[in-house]
C-alpha atoms as a PDB file:
ATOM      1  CA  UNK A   1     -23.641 -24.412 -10.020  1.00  0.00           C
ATOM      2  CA  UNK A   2     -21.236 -25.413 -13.004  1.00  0.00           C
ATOM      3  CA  UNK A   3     -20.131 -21.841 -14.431  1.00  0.00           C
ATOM      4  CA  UNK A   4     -21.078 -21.813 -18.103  1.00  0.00           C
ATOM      5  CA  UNK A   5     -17.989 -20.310 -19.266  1.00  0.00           C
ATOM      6  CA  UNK A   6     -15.056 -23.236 -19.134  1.00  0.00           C
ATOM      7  CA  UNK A   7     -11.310 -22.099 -17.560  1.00  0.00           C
ATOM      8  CA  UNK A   8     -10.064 -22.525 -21.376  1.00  0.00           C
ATOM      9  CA  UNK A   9     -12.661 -19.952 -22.813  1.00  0.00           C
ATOM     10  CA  UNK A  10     -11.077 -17.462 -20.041  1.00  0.00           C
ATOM     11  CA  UNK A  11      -7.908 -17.960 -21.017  1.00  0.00           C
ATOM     12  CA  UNK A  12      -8.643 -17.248 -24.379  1.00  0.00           C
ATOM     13  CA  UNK A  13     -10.516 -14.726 -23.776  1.00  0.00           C
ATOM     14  CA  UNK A  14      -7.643 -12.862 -21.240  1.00  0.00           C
ATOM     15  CA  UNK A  15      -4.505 -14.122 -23.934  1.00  0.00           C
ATOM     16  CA  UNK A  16      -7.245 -12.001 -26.771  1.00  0.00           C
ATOM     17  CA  UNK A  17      -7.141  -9.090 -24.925  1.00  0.00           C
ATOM     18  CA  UNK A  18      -3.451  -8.784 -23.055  1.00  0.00           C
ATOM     19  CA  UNK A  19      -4.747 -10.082 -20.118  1.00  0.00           C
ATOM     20  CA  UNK A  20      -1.445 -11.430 -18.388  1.00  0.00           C
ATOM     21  CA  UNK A  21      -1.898 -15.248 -16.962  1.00  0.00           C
ATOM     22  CA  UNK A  22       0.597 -17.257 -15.243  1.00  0.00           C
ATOM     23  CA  UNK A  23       0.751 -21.033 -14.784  1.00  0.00           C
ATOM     24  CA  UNK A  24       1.078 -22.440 -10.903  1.00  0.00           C
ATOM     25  CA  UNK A  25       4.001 -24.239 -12.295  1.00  0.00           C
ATOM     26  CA  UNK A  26       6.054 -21.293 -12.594  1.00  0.00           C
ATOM     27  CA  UNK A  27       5.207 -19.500  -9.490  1.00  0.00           C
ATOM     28  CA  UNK A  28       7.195 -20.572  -6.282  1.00  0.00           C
ATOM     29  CA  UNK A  29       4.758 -22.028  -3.249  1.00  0.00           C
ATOM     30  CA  UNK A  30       4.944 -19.232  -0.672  1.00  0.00           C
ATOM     31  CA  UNK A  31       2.778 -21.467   1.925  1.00  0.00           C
ATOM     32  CA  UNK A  32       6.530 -23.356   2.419  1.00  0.00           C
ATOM     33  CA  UNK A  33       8.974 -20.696   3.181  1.00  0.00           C
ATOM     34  CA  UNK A  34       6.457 -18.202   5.126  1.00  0.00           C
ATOM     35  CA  UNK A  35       7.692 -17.615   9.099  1.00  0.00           C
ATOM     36  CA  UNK A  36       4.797 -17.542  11.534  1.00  0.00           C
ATOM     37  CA  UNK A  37       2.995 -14.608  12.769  1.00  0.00           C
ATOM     38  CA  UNK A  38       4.645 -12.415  14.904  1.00  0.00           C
ATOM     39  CA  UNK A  39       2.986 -12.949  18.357  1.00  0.00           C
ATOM     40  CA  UNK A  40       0.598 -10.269  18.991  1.00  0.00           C
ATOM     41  CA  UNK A  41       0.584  -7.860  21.956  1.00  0.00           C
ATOM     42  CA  UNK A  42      -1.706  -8.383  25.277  1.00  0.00           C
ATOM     43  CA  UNK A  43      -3.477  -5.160  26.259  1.00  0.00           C
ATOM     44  CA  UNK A  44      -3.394  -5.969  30.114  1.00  0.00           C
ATOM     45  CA  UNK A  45      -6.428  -3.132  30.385  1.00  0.00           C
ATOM     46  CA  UNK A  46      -8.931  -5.343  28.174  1.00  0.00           C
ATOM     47  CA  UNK A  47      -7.346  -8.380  28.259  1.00  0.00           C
ATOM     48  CA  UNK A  48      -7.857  -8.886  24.191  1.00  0.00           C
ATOM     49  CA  UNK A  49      -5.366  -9.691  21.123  1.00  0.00           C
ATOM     50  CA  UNK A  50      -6.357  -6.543  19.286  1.00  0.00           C
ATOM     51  CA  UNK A  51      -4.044  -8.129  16.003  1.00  0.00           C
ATOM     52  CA  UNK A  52      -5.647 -11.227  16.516  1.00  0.00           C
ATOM     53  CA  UNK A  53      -7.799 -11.305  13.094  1.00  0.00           C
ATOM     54  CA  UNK A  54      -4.881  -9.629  11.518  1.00  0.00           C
ATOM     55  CA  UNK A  55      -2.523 -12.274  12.124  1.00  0.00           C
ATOM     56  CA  UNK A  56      -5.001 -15.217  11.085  1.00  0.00           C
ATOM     57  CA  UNK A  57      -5.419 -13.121   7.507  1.00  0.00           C
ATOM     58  CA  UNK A  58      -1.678 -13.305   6.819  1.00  0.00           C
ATOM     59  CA  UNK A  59      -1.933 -17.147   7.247  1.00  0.00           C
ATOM     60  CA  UNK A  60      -5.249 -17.593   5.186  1.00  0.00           C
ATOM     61  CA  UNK A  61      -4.317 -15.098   2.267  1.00  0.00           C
ATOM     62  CA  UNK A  62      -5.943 -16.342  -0.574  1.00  0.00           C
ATOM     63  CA  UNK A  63      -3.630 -18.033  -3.266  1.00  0.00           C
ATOM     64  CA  UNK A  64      -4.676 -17.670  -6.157  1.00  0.00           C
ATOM     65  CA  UNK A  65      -1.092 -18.761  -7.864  1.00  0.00           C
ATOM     66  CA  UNK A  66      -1.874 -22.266  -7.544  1.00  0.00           C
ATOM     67  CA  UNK A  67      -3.841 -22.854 -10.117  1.00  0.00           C
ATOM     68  CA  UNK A  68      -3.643 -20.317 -13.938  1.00  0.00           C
ATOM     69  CA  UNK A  69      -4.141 -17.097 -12.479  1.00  0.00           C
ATOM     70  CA  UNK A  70      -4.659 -13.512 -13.840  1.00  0.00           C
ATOM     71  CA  UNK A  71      -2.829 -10.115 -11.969  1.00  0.00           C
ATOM     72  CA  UNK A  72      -4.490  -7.226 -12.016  1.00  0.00           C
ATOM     73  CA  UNK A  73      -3.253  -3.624 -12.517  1.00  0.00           C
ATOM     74  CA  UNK A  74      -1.073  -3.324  -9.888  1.00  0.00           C
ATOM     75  CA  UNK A  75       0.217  -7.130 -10.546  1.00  0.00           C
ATOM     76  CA  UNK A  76      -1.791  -8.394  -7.632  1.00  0.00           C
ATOM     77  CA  UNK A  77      -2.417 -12.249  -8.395  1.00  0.00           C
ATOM     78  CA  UNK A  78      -6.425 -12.500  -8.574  1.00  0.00           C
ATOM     79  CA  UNK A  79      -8.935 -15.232 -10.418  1.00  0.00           C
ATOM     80  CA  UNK A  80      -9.352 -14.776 -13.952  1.00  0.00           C
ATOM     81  CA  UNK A  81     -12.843 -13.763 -13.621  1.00  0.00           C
ATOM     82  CA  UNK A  82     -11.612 -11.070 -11.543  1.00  0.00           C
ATOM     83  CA  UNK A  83      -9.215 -10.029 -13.919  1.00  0.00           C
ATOM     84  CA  UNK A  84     -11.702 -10.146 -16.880  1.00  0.00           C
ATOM     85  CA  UNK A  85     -14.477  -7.676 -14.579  1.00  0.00           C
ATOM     86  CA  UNK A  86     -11.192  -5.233 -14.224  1.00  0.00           C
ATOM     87  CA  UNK A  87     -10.802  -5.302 -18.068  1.00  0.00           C
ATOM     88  CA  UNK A  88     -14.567  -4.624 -18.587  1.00  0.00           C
ATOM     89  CA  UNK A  89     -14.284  -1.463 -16.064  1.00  0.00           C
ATOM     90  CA  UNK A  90     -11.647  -0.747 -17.691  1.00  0.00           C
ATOM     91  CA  UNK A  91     -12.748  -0.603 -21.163  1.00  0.00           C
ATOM     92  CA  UNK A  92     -16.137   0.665 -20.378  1.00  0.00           C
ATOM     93  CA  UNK A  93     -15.069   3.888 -18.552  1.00  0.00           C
ATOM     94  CA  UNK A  94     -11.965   5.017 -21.078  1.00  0.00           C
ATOM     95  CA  UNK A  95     -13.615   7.635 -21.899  1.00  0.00           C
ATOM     96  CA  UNK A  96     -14.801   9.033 -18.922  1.00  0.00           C
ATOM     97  CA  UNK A  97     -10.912   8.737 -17.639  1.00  0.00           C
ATOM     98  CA  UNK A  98      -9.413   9.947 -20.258  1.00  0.00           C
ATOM     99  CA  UNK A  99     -11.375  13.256 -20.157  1.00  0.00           C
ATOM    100  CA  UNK A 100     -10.695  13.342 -16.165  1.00  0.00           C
ATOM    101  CA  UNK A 101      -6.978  12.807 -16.929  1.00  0.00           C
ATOM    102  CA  UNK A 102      -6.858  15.511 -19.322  1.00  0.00           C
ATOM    103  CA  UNK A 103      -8.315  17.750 -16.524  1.00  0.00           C
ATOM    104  CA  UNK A 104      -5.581  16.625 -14.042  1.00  0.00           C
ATOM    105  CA  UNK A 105      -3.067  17.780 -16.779  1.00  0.00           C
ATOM    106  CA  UNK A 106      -4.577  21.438 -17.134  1.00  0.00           C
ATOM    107  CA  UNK A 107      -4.690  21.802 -13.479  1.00  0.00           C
ATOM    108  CA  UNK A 108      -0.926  20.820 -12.950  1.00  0.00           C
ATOM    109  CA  UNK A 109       0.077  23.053 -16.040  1.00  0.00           C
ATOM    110  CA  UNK A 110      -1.681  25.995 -15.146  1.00  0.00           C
ATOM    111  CA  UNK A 111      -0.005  25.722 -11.203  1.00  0.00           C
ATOM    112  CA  UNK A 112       3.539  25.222 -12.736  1.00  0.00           C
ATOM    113  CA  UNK A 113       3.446  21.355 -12.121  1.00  0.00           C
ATOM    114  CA  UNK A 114       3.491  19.010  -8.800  1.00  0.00           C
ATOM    115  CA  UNK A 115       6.009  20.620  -7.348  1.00  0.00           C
ATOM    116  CA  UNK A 116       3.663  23.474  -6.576  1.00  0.00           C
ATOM    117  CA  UNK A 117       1.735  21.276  -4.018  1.00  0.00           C
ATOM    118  CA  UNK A 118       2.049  21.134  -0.528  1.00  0.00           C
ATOM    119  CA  UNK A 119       0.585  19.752   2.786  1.00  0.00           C
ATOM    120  CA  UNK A 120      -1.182  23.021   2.996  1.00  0.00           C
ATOM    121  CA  UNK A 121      -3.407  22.240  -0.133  1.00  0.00           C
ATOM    122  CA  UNK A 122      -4.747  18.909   1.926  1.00  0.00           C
ATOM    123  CA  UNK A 123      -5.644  21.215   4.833  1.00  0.00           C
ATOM    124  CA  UNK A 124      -9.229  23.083   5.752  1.00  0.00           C
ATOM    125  CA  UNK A 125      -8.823  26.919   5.222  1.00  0.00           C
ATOM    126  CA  UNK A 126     -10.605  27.896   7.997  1.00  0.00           C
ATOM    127  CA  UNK A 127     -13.433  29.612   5.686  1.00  0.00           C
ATOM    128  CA  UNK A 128     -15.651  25.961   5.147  1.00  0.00           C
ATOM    129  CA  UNK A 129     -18.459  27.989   4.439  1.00  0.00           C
ATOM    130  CA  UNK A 130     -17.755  30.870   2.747  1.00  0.00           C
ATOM    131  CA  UNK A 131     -16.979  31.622  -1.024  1.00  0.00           C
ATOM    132  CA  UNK A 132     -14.028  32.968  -1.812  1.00  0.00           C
ATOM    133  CA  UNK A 133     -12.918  34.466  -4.849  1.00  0.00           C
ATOM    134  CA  UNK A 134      -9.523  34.320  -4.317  1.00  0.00           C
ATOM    135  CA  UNK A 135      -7.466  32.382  -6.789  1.00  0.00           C
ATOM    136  CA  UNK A 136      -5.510  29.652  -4.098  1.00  0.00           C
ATOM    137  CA  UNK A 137      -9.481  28.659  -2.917  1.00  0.00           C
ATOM    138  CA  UNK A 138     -10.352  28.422  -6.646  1.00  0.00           C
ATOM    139  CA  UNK A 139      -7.693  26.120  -7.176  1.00  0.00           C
ATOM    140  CA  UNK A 140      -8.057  24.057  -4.091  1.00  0.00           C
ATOM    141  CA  UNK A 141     -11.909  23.187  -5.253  1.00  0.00           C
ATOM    142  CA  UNK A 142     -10.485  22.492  -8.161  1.00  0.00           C
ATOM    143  CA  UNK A 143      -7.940  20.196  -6.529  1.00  0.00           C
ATOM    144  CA  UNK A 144     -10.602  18.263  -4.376  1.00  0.00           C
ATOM    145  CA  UNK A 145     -12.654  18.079  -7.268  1.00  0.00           C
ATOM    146  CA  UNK A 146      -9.999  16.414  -9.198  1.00  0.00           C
ATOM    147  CA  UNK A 147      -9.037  14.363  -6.044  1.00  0.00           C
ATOM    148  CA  UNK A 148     -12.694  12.974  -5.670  1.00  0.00           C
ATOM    149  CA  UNK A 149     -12.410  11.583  -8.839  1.00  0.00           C
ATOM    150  CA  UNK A 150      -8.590   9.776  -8.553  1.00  0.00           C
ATOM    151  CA  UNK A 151      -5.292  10.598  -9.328  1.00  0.00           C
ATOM    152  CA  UNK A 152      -4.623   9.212 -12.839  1.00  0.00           C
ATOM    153  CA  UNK A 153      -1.173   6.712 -12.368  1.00  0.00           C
ATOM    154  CA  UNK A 154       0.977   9.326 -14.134  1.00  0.00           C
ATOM    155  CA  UNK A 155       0.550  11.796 -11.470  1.00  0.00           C
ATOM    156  CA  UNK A 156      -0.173   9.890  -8.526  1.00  0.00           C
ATOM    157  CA  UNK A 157       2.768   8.748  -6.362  1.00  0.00           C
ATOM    158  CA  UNK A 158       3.854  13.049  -7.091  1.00  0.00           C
ATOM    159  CA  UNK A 159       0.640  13.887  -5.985  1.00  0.00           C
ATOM    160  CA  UNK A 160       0.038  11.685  -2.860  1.00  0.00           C
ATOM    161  CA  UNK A 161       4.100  12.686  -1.588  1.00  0.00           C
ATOM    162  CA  UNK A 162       3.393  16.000  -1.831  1.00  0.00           C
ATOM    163  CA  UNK A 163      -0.098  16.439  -0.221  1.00  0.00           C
ATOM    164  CA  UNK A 164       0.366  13.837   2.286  1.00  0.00           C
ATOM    165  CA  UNK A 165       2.711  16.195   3.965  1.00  0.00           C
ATOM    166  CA  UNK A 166       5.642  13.801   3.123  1.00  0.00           C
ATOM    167  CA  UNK A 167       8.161  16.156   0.969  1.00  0.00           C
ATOM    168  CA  UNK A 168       7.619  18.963   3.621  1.00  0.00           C
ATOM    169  CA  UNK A 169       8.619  15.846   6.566  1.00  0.00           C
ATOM    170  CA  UNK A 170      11.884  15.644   4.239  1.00  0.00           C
ATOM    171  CA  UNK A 171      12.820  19.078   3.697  1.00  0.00           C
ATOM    172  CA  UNK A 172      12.560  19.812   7.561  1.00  0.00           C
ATOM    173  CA  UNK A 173      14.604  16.640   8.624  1.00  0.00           C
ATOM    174  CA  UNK A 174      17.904  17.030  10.308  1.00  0.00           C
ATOM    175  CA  UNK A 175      18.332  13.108   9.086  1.00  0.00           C
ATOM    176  CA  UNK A 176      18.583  11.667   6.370  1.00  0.00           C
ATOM    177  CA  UNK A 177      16.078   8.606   5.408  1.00  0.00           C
ATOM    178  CA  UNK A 178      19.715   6.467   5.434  1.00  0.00           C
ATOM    179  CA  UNK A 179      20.732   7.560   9.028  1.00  0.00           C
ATOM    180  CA  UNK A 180      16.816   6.717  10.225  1.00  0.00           C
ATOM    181  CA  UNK A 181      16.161   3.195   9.049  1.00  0.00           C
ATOM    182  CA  UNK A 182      19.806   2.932   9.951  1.00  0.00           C
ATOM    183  CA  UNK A 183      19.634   4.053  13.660  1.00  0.00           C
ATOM    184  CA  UNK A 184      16.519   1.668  14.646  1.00  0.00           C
ATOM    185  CA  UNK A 185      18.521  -0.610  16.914  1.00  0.00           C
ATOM    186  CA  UNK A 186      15.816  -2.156  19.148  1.00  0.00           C
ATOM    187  CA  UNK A 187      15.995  -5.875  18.663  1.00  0.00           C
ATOM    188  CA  UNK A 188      12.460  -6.171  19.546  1.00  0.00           C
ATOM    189  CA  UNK A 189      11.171  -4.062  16.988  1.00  0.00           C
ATOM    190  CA  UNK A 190      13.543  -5.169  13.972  1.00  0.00           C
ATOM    191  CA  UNK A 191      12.943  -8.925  14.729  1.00  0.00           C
ATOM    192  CA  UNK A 192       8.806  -8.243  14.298  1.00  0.00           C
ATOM    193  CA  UNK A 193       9.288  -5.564  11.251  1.00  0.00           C
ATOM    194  CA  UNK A 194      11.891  -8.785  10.382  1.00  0.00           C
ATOM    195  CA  UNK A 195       8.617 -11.178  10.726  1.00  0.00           C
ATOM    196  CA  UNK A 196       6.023  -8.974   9.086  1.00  0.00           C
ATOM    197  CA  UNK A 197       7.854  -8.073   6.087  1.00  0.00           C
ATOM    198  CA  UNK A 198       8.527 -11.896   4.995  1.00  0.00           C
ATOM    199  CA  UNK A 199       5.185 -12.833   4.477  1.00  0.00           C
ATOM    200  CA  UNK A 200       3.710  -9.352   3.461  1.00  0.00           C
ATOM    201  CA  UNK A 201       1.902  -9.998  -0.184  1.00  0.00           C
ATOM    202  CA  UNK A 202       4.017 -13.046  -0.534  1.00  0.00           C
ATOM    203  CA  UNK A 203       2.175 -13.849  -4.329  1.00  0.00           C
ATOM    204  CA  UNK A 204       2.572 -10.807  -5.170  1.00  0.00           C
ATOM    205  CA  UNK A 205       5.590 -10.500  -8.170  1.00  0.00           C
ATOM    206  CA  UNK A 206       7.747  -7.241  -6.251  1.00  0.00           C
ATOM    207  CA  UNK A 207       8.148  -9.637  -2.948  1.00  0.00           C
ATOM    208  CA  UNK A 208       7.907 -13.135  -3.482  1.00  0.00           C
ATOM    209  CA  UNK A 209      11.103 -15.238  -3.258  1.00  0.00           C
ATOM    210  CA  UNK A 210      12.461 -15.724  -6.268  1.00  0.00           C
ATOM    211  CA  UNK A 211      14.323 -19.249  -7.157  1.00  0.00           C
ATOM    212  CA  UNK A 212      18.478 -18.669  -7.587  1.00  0.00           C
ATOM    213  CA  UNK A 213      19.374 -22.169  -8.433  1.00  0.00           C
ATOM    214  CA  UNK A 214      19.328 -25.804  -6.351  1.00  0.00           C
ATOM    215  CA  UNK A 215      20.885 -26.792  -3.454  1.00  0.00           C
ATOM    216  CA  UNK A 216      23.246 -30.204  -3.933  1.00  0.00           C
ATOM    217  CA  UNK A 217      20.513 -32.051  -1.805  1.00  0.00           C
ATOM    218  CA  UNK A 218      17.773 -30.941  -4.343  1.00  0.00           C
ATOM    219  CA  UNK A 219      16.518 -28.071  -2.362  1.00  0.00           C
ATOM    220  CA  UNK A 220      15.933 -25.459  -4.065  1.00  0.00           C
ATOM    221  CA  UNK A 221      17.635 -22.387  -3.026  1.00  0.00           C
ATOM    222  CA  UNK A 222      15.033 -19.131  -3.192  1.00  0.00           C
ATOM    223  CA  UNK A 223      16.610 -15.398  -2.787  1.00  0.00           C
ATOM    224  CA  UNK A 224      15.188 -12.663  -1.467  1.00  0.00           C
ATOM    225  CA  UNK A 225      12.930 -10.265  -3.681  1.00  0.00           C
ATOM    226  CA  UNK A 226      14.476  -6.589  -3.505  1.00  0.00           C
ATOM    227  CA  UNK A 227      11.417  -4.881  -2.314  1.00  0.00           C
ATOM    228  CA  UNK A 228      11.711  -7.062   0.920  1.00  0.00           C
ATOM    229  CA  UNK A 229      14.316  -5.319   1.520  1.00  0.00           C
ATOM    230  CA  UNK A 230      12.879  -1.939   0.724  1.00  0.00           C
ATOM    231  CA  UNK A 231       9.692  -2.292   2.891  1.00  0.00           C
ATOM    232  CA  UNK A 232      12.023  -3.719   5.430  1.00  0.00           C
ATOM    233  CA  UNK A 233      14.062  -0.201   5.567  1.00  0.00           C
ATOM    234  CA  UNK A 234      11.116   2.035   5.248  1.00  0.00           C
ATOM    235  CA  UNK A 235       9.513   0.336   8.469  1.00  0.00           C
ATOM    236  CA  UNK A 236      12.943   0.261  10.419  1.00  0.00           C
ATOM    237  CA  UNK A 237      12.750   4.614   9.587  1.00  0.00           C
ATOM    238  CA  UNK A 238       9.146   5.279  10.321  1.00  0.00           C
ATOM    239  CA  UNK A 239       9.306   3.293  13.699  1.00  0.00           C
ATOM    240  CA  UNK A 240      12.162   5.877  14.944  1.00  0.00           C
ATOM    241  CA  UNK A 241      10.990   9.186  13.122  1.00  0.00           C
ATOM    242  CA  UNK A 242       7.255   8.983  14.307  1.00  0.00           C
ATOM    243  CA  UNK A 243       7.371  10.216  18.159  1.00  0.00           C
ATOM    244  CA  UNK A 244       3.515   9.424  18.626  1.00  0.00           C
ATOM    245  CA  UNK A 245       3.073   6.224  17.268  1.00  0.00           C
ATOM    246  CA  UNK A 246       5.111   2.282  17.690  1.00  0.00           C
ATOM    247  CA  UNK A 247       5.683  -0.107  15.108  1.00  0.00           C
ATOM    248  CA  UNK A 248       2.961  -2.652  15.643  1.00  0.00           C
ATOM    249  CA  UNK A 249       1.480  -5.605  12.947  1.00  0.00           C
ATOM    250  CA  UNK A 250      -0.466  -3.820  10.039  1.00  0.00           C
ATOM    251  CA  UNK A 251       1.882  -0.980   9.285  1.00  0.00           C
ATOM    252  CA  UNK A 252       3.512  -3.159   6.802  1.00  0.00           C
ATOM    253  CA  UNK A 253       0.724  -3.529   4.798  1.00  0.00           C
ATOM    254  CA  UNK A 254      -0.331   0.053   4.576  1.00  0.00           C
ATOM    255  CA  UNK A 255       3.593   0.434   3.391  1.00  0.00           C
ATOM    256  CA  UNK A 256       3.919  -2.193   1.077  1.00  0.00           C
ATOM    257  CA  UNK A 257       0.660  -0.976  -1.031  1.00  0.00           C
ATOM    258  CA  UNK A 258       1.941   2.720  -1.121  1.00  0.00           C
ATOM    259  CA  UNK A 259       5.386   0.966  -2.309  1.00  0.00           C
ATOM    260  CA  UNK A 260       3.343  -0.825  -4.679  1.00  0.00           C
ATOM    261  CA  UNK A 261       2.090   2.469  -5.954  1.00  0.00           C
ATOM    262  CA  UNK A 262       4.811   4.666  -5.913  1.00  0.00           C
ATOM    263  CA  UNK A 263       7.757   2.314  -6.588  1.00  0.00           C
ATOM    264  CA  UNK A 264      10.551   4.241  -5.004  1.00  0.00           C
ATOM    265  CA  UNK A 265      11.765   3.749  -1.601  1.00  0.00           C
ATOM    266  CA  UNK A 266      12.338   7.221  -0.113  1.00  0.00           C
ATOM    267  CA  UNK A 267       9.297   8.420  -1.390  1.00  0.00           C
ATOM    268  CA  UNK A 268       7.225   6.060   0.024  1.00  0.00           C
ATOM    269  CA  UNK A 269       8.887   6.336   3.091  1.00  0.00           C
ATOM    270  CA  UNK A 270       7.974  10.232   3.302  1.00  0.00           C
ATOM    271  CA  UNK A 271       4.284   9.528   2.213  1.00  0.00           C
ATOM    272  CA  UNK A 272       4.146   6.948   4.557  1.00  0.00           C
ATOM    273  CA  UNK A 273       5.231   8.977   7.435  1.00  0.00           C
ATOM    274  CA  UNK A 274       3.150  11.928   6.294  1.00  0.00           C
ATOM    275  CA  UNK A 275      -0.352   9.712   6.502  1.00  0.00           C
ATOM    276  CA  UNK A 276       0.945   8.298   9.718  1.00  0.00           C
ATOM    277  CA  UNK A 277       1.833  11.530  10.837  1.00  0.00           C
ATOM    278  CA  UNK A 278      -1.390  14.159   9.870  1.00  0.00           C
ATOM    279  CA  UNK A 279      -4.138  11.034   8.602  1.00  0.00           C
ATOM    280  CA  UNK A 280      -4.142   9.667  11.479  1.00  0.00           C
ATOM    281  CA  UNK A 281      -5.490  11.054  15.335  1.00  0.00           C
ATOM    282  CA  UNK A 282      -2.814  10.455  17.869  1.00  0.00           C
ATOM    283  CA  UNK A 283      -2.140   7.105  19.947  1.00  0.00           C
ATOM    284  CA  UNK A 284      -3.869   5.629  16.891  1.00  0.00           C
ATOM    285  CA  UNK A 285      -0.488   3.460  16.185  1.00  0.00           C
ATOM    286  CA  UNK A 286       0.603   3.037  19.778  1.00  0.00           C
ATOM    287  CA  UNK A 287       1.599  -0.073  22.301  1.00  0.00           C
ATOM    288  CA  UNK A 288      -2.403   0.193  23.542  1.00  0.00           C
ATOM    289  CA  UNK A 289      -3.665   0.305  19.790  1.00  0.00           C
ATOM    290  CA  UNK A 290      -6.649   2.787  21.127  1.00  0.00           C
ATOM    291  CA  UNK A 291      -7.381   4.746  18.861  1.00  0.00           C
ATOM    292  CA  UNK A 292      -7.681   1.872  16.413  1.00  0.00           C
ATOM    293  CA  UNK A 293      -9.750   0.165  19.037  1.00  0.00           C
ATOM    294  CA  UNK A 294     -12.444   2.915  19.733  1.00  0.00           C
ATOM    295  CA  UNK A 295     -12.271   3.336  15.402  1.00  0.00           C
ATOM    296  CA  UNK A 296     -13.268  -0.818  15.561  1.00  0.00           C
ATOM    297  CA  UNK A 297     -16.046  -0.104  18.588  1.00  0.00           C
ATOM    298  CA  UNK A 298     -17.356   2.818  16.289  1.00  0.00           C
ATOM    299  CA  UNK A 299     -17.635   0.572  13.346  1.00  0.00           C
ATOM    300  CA  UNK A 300     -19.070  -1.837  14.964  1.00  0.00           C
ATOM    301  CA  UNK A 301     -21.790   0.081  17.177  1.00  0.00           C
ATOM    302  CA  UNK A 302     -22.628   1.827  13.238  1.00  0.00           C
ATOM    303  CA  UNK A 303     -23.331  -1.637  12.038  1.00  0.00           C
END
């Protein structure tokens, strides 16, 4: 069925109401320059490719840059239509947000500001059940309260560090997040982080390959986009500073969208490890994948 709204009446609409839209024209074809999946591991035990599906969705990523295309709030490439049902959300629960944001600030005023929370605020007390008048339980509810209902943007790459367990990971470090990404010297492991990272949100504006100029032969010569580099470093640390789990495919995507958040490299490192660390049960992230495994079995015996 034809839609009855034409492509021009969307971008009208989206250049009416600072909607951002980009032309295919100006966007570099990531489908040429993307290296093939790394190959996934055997489990000998089962006999199955447990990163199987994983590796076809890097190949068939939707791309929605060749054609006008709209980003959304985190500068994700998406349709326009997409971009217009964001707006609407948007728009249509301001108030509701803005109220919940102003509750976040109270909370974080009256504690003495981020810095204030820890791992421990993430963790069960040990009294579930009962009330407690104390003031720390008071201002955990609070906390999950406020939690259940987002972290507003301002607060929340602070916020997720600092309960994730990630600035307590730091503080107790004999190394620093240099000398970890640094001393990862398996060739095995940096050649698939090496493969992952290149084609990890390759649309996306923070890693696609950006065009430096043309070669003599009319190639054109494309550069490397700096958060490459930056997801490349924080997978090279976690794969050495995490005892209990091994680099495998996925990991770079769970990185990439907390770097996407939080827009600093060591801090999304910490997070990162953090989750990894105290989100997840152990062997979860391991050579057998089996705690992912039973997780998919689970899923799958629920459905």
């Amino acid at each position: 069925m034809q839609s009855p709204v034409s492509p021009q009446e969307i971008r009208d609409y989206m250049s009416n109401n600072d909607i951002l839209t980009v032309n295919s024209s100006s966007f570099q074809n990531h489908q040429s320059s993307q290296s093939a999946p790394s190959i996934p591991r055997v489990l000998p035990e089962y006999g199955i490719l447990p990163c199987e599906d994983l590796s076809d969705s890097f190949e068939n990523q939707h791309n929605y840059t060749l054609q006008p295309y709209a980003v959304d709030s985190y500068m994700f490439p998406q349709s326009q239509g997409y971009a217009i049902l964001e707006k609407q959300w948007i728009q249509s629960n301001a108030q509701r947000w803005e109220k919940h944001t102003l509750a976040w600030k109270e909370f974080l005023q009256n504690l003495g500001g981020t810095a204030k929370l820890s791992f421990s605020w993430s963790r069960q007390s040990g009294k579930k059940w009962t009330q407690s008048l104390t003031s720390m339980n008071r201002q955990r509810n609070t906390l999950r309260m406020l939690m259940h209902g987002g972290v507003p943007n301002e607060y929340r790459a602070d916020v997720w560090y600092r309960l994730s367990g990630g600035s307590e990971l730091k503080a107790r470090s004999p190394n620093s997040y240099q000398q970890l990404y640094q001393s990862q010297l398996d060739s095995r492991i940096r050649n698939q982080i090496d493969q992952d990272v290149k084609r990890t949100f390759p649309t996306h504006s923070l890693f696609a390959k950006r065009v430096v100029g043309e070669e003599k032969a009319g190639e054109t010569r494309l550069e490397e986009a700096p958060y490459v580099a930056s997801l490349r470093r924080i997978l090279l640390a976690s794969s050495v500073v995490c005892e209990d789990f091994t680099y495998c495919q996925g990991m770079n995507l769970l990185a990439a969208l907390l770097l996407v958040v939080i827009l600093d490299e060591e801090t999304t490192f910490w997070t990162f490890v953090g989750l990894l660390q105290y989100s997840f049960p152990p062997h979860y992230f391991d050579e057998t994948l089996s705690g992912a495994r039973i997780d998919a079995v689970l899923l799958d015996l629920d459905g």
